[in-house]
C-alpha atoms as a PDB file:
ATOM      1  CA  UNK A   1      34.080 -10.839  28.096  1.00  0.00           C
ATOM      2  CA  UNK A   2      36.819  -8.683  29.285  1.00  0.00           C
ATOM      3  CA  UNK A   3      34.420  -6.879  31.717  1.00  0.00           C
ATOM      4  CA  UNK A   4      31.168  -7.152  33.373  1.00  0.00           C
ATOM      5  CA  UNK A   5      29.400 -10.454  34.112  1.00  0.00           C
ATOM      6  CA  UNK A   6      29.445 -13.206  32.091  1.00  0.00           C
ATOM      7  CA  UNK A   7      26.804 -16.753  32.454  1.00  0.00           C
ATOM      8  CA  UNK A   8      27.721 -19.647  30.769  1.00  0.00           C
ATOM      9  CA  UNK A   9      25.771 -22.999  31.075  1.00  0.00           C
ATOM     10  CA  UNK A  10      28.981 -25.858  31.368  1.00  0.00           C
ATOM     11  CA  UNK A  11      27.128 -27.878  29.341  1.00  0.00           C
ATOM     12  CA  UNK A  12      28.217 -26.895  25.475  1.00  0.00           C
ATOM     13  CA  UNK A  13      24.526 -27.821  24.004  1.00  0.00           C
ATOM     14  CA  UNK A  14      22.720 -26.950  27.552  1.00  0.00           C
ATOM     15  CA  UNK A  15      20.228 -24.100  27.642  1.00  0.00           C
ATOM     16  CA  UNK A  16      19.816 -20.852  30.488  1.00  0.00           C
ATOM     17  CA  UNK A  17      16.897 -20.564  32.536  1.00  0.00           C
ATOM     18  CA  UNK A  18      16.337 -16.925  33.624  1.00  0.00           C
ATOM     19  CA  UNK A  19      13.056 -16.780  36.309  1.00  0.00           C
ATOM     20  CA  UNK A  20      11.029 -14.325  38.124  1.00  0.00           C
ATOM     21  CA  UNK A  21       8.022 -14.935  40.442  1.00  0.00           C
ATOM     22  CA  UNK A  22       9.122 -18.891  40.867  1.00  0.00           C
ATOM     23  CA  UNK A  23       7.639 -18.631  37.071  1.00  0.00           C
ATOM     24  CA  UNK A  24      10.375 -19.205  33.699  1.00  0.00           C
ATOM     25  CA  UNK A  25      10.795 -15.405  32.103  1.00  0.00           C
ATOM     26  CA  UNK A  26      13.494 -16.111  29.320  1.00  0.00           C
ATOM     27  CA  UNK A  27      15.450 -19.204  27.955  1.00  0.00           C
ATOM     28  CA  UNK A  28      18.404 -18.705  26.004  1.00  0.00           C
ATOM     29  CA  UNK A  29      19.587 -21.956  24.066  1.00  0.00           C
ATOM     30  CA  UNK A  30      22.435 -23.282  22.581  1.00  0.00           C
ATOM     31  CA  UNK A  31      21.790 -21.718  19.040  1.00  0.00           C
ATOM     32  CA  UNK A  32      21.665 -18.019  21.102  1.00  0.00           C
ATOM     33  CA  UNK A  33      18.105 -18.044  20.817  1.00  0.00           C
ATOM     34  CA  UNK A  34      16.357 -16.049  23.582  1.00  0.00           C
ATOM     35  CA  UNK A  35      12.497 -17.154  24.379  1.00  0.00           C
ATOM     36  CA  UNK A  36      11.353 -15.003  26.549  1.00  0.00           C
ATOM     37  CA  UNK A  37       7.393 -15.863  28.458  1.00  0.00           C
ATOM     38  CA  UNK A  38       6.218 -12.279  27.924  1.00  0.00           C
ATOM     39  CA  UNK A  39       5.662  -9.443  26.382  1.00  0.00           C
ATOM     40  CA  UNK A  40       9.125  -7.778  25.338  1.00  0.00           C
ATOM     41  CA  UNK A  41       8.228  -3.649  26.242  1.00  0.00           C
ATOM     42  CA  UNK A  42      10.553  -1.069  25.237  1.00  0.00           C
ATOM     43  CA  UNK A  43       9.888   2.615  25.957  1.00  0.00           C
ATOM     44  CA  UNK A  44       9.523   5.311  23.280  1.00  0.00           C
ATOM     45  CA  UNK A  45      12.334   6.467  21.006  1.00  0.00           C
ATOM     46  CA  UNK A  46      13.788   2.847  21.788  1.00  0.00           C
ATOM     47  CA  UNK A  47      15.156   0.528  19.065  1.00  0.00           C
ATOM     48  CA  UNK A  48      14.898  -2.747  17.502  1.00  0.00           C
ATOM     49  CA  UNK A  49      18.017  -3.760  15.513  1.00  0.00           C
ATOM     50  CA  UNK A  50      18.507  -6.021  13.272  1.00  0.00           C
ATOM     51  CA  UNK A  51      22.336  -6.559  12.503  1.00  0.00           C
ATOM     52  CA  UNK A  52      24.107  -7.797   9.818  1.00  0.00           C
ATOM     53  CA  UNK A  53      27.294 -10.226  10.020  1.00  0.00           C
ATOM     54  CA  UNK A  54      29.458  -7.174  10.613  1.00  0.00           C
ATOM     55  CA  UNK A  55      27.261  -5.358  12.638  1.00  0.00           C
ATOM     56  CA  UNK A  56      25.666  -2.688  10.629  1.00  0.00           C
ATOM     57  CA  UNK A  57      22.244  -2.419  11.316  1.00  0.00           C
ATOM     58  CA  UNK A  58      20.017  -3.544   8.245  1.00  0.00           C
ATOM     59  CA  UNK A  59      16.572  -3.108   9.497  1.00  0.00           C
ATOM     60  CA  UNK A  60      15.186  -0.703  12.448  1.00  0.00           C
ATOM     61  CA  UNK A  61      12.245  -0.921  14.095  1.00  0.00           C
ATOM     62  CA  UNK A  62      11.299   2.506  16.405  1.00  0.00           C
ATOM     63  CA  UNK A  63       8.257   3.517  18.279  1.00  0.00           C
ATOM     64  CA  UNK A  64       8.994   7.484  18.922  1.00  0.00           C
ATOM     65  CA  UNK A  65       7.674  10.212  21.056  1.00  0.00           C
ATOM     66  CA  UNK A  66       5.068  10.574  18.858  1.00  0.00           C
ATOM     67  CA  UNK A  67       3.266   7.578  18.680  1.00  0.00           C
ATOM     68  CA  UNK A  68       4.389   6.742  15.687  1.00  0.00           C
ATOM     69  CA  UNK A  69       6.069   3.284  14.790  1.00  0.00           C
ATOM     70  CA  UNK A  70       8.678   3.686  12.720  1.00  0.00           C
ATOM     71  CA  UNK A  71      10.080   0.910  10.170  1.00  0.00           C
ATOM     72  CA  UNK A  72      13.167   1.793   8.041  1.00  0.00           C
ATOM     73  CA  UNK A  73      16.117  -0.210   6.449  1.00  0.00           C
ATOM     74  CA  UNK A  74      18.935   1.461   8.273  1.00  0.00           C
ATOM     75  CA  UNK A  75      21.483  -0.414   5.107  1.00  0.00           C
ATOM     76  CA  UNK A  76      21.137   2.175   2.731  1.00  0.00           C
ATOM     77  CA  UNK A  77      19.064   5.219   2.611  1.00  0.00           C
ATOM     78  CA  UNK A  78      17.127   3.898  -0.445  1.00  0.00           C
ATOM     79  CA  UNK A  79      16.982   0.759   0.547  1.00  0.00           C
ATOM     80  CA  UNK A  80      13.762  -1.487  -0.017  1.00  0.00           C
ATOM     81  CA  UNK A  81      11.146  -2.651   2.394  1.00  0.00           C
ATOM     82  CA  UNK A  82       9.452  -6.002   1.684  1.00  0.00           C
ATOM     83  CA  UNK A  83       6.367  -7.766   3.503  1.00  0.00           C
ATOM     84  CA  UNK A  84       6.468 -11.551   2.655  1.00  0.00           C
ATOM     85  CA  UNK A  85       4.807 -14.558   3.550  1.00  0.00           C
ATOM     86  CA  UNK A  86       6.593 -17.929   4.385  1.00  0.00           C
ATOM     87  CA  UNK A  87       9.895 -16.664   5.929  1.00  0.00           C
ATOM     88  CA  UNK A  88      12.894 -15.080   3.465  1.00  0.00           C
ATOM     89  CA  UNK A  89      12.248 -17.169   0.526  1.00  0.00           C
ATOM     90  CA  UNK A  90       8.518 -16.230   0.779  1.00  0.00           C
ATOM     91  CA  UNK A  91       6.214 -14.660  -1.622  1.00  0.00           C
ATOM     92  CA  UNK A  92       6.237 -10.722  -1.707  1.00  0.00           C
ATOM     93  CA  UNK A  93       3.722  -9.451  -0.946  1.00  0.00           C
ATOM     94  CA  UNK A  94       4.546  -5.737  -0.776  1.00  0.00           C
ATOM     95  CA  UNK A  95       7.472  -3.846  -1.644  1.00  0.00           C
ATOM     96  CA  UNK A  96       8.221  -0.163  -0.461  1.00  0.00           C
ATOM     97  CA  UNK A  97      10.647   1.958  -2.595  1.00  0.00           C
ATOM     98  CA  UNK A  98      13.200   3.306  -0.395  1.00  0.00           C
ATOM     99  CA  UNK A  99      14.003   6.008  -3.062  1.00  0.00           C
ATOM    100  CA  UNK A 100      10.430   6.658  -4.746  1.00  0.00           C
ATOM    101  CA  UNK A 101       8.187   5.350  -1.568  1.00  0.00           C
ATOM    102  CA  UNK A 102       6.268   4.041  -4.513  1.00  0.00           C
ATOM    103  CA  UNK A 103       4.164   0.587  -2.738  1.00  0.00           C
ATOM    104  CA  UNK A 104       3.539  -2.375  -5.324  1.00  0.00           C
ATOM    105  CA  UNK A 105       1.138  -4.658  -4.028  1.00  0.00           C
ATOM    106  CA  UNK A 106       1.481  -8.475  -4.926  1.00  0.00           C
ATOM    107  CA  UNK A 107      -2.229  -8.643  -5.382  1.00  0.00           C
ATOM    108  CA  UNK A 108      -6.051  -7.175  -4.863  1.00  0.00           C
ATOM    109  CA  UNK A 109      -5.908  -4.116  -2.499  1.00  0.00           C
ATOM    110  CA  UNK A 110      -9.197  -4.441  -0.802  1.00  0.00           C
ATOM    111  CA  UNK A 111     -10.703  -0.996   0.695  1.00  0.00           C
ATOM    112  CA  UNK A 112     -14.021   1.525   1.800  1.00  0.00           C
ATOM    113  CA  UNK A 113     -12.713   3.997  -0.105  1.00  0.00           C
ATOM    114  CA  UNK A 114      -8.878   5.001  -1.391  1.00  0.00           C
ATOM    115  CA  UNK A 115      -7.525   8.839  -1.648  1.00  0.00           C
ATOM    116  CA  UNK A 116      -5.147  10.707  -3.693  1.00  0.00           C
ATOM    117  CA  UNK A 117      -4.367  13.655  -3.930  1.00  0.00           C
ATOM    118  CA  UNK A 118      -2.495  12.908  -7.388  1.00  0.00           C
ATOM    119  CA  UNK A 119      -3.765  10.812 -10.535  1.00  0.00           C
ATOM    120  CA  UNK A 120      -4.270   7.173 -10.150  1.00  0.00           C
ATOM    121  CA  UNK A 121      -2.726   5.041 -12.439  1.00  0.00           C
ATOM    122  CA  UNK A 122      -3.605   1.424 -13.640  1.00  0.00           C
ATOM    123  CA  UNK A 123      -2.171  -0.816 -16.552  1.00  0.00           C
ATOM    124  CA  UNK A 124      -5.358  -1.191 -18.154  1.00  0.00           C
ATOM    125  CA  UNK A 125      -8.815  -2.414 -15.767  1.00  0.00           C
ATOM    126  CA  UNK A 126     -11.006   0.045 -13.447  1.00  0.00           C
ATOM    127  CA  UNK A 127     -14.010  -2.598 -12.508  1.00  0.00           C
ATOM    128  CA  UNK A 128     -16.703  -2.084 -10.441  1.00  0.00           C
ATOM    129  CA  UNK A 129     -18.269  -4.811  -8.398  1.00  0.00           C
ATOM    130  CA  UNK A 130     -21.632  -3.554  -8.602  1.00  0.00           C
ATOM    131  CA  UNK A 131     -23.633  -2.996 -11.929  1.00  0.00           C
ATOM    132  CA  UNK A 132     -22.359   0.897 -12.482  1.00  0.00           C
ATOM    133  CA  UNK A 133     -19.235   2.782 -12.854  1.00  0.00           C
ATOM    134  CA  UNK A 134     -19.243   6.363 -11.793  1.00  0.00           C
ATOM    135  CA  UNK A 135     -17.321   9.033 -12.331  1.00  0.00           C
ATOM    136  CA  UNK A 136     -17.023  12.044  -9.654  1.00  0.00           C
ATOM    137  CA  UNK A 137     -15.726  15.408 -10.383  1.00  0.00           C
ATOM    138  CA  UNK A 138     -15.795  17.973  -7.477  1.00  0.00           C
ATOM    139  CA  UNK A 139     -17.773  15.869  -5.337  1.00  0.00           C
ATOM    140  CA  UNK A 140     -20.286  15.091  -6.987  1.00  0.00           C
ATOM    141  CA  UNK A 141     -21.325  12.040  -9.460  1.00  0.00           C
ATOM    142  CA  UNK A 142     -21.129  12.894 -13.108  1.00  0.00           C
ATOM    143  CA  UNK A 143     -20.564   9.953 -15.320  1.00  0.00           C
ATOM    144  CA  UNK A 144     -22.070   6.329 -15.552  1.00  0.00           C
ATOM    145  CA  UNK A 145     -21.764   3.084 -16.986  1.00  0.00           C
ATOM    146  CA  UNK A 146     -23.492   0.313 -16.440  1.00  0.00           C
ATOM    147  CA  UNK A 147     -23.446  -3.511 -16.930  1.00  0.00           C
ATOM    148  CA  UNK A 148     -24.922  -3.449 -20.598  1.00  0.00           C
ATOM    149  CA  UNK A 149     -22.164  -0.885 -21.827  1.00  0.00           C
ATOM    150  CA  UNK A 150     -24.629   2.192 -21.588  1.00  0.00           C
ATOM    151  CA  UNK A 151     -22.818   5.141 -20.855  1.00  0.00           C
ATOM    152  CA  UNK A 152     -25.251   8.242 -19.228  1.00  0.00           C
ATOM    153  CA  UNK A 153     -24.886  11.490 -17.219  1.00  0.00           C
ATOM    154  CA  UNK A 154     -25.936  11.250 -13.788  1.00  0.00           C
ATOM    155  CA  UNK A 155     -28.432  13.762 -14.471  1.00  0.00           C
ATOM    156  CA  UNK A 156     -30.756  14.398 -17.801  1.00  0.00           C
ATOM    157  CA  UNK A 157     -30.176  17.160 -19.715  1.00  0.00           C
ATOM    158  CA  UNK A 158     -27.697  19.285 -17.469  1.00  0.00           C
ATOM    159  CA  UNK A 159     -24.186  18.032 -18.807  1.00  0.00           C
ATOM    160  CA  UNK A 160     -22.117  18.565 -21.711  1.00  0.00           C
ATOM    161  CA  UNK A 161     -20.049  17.034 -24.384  1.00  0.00           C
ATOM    162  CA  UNK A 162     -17.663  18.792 -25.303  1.00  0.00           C
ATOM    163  CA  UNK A 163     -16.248  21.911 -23.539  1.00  0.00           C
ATOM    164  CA  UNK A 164     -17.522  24.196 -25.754  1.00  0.00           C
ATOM    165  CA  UNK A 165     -17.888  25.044 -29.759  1.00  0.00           C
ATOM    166  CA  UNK A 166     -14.325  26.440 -29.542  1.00  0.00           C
ATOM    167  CA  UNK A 167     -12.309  24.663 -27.088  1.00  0.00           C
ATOM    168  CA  UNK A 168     -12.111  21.182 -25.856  1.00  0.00           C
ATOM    169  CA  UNK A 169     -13.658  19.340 -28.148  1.00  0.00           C
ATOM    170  CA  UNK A 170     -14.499  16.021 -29.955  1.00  0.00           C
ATOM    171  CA  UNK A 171     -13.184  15.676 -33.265  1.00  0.00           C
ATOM    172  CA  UNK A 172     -14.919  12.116 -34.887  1.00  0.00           C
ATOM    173  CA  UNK A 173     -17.700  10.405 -33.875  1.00  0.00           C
ATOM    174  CA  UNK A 174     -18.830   6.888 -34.749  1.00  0.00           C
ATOM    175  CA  UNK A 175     -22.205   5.447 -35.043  1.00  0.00           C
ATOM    176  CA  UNK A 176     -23.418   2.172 -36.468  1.00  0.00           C
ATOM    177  CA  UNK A 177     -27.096   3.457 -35.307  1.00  0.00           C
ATOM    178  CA  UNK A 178     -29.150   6.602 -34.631  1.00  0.00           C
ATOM    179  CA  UNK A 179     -28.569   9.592 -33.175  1.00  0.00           C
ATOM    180  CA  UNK A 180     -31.331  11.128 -31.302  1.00  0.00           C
ATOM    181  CA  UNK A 181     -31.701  15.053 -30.197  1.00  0.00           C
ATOM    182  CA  UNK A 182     -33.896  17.361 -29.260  1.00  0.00           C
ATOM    183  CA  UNK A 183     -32.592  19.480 -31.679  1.00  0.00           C
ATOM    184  CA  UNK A 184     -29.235  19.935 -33.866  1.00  0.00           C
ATOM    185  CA  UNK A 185     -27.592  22.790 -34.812  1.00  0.00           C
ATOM    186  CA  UNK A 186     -24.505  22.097 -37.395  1.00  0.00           C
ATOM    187  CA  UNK A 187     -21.208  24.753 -37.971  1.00  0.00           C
ATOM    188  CA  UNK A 188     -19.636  24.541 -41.388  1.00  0.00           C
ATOM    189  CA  UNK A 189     -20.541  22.023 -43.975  1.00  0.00           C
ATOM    190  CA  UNK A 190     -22.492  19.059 -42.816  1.00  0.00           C
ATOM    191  CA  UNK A 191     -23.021  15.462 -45.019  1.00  0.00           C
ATOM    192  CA  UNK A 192     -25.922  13.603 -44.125  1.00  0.00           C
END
């Protein structure tokens, strides 16, 4: 170094012993590792860098003034971040859009409860673990189905379907069996 204070072990594959308290605090080895014995504590609004080969900084790590911790890729403002298992070459296990913030999960997200507050989307499967699916609308429960394919209001004879005989409506239904009602009242021309 042209300035300051520089520490070099004479030994070309020896290692640096840094101590505090008579105790070992950080050992720097011949591959520029640096091990240190504690915890590393930075104070808010502080950075952790990591640099690529020409010293851009890839990856940031920040806890701010708000509590928050902060993880962005500082290589390109839309720039991916991925969680992995088993080092670089790992499997991904979750991938953040930089441009979309979209999050693709690698497999089952397990949770109490999840909110939107947009639509949901899946490729095909909603399953329930239990023996019922149901349906809320406004907070409260409105649809059902159950294990054996039955699908029922969640209260008897309080819910339509259909909006009304105007609007909203079904056009065809199908039946291979009966159709039960208290009572039926038919507009236009009816074939039964």
């Amino acid at each position: 170094a042209s300035a300051g204070m520089t520490i070099t072990n004479t030994s070309e594959s020896g290692e640096i012993y840094l101590k505090s308290g008579n105790a070992l605090t950080l050992t720097l080895d011949s591959s520029q590792n640096a091990t240190f014995a504690g915890d590393v504590i930075l104070q808010n609004n502080k950075n952790i860098k990591f640099d690529n080969s020409v010293g851009t900084a890839v990856g940031v790590m920040n806890f701010n003034a708000s509590n928050e911790l902060v993880i962005y890729n500082g290589n390109s403002p839309n720039g991916d971040i991925l969680f992995k298992d088993g080092g670089p070459t790992g499997t991904t296990n979750l991938t953040i859009d930089g441009a979309t913030g979209n999050a693709t999960f690698a497999g089952t997200i397990a949770s109490g409860a999840i909110t939107s507050t947009s639509h949901i989307e899946s490729a095909q499967h909603f399953k329930a673990t239990g023996n019922n699916l149901s349906l809320h609308a406004g907070g409260n429960q409105i649809l059902n189905i159950d294990l054996n394919g039955k699908i029922y209001p969640s209260v008897d004879d309080a819910n339509d379907l259909g909006f009304s005989d105007s609007a909203y409506r079904f056009r065809n239904g199908y039946f291979s069996g009966e159709l039960q009602s208290g009572s039926l009242d038919i507009n236009g021309n009816a074939d039964i």
